[in-house]
Protein backbone atom coordinates (compact mmCIF):
# COMPACT_ATOMS: atom_id res chain seq x y z
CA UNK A 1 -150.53 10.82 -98.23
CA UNK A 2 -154.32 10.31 -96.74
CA UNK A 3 -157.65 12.54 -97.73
CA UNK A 4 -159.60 13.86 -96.12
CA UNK A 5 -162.87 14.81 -97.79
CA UNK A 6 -164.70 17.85 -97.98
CA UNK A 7 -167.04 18.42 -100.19
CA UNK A 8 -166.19 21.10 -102.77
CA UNK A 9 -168.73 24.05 -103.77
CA UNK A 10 -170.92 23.46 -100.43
CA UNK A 11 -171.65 26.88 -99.27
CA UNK A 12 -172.53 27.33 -95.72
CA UNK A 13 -174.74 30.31 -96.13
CA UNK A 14 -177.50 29.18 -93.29
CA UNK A 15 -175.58 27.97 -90.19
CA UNK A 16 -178.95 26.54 -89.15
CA UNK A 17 -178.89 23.85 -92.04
CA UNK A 18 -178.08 20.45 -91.53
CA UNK A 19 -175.58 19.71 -94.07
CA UNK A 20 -173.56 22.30 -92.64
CA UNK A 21 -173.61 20.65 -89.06
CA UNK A 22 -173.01 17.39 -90.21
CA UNK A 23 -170.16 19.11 -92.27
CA UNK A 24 -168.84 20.87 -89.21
CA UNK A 25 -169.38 17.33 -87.36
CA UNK A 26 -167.30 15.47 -89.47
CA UNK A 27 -164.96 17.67 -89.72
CA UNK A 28 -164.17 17.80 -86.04
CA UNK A 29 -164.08 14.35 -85.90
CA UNK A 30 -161.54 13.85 -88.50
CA UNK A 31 -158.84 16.53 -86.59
CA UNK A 32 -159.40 14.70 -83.29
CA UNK A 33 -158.74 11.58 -85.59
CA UNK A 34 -155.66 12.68 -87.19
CA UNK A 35 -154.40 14.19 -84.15
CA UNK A 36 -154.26 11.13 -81.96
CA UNK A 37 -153.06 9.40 -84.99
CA UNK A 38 -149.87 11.53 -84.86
CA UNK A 39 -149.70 11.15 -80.68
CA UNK A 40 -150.61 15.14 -80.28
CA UNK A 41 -152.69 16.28 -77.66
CA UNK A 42 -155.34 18.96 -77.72
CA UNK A 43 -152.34 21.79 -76.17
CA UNK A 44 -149.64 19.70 -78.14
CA UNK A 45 -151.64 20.83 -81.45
CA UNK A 46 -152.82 23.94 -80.25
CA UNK A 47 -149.27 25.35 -79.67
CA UNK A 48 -147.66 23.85 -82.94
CA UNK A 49 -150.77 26.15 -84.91
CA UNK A 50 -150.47 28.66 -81.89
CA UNK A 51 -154.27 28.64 -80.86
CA UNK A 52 -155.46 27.89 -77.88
CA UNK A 53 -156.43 24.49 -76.62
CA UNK A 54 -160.40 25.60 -76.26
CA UNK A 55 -159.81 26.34 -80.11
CA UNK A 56 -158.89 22.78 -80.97
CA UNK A 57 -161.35 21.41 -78.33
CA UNK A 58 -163.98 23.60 -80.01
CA UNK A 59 -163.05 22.33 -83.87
CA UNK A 60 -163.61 18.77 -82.43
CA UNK A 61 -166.67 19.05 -81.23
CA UNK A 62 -168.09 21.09 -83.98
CA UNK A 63 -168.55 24.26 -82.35
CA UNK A 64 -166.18 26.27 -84.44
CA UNK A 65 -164.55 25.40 -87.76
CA UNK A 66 -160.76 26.66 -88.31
CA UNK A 67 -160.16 29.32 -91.35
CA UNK A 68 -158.93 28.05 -95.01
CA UNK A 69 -155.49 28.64 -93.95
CA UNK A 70 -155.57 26.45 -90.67
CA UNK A 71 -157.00 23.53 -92.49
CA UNK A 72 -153.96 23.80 -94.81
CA UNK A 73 -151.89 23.50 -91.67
CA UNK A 74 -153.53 21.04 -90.36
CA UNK A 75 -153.16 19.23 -93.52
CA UNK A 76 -149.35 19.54 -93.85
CA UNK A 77 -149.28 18.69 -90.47
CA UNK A 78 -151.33 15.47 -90.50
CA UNK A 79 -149.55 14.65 -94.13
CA UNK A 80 -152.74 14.44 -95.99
CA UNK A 81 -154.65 16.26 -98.15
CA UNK A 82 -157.50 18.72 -98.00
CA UNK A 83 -160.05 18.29 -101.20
């Protein structure tokens, strides 16, 4: 099973700080990762978590991050862990 890291106890009070964007950042890049990894397209893994395809696009990039929950998903999904 991989990891992927995220770095426990960080608490993203001011969306403005840097650590949070790089957090955000890296995070994106390591669901487009793992998603191309398994062969999935953006709409392929949007309809297996039933989101939209902006949704995933959005994640990637580091717009948006998904909820607790959809990480877990994501994780089960991906076979790896979350911590």
């Amino acid at each position: 099973m991989r990891k992927i890291l995220i770095r426990a106890g960080v608490s993203p009070l001011k969306r403005n700080d840097a650590d949070w964007i790089l957090q955000k950042d890296r995070i994106g890049a390591n669901i487009a990762m793992q998603r191309k990894r398994v062969g999935l397209t953006q709409a392929g893994l949007a309809e297996k978590l039933n989101y939209s395809d902006k949704a995933i696009s959005k994640w990637e990039r580091g717009e948006s991050m998904p909820d607790v929950l959809t990480l877990m998903q994501l994780a089960q999904l991906f076979d790896i862990s979350v911590g």
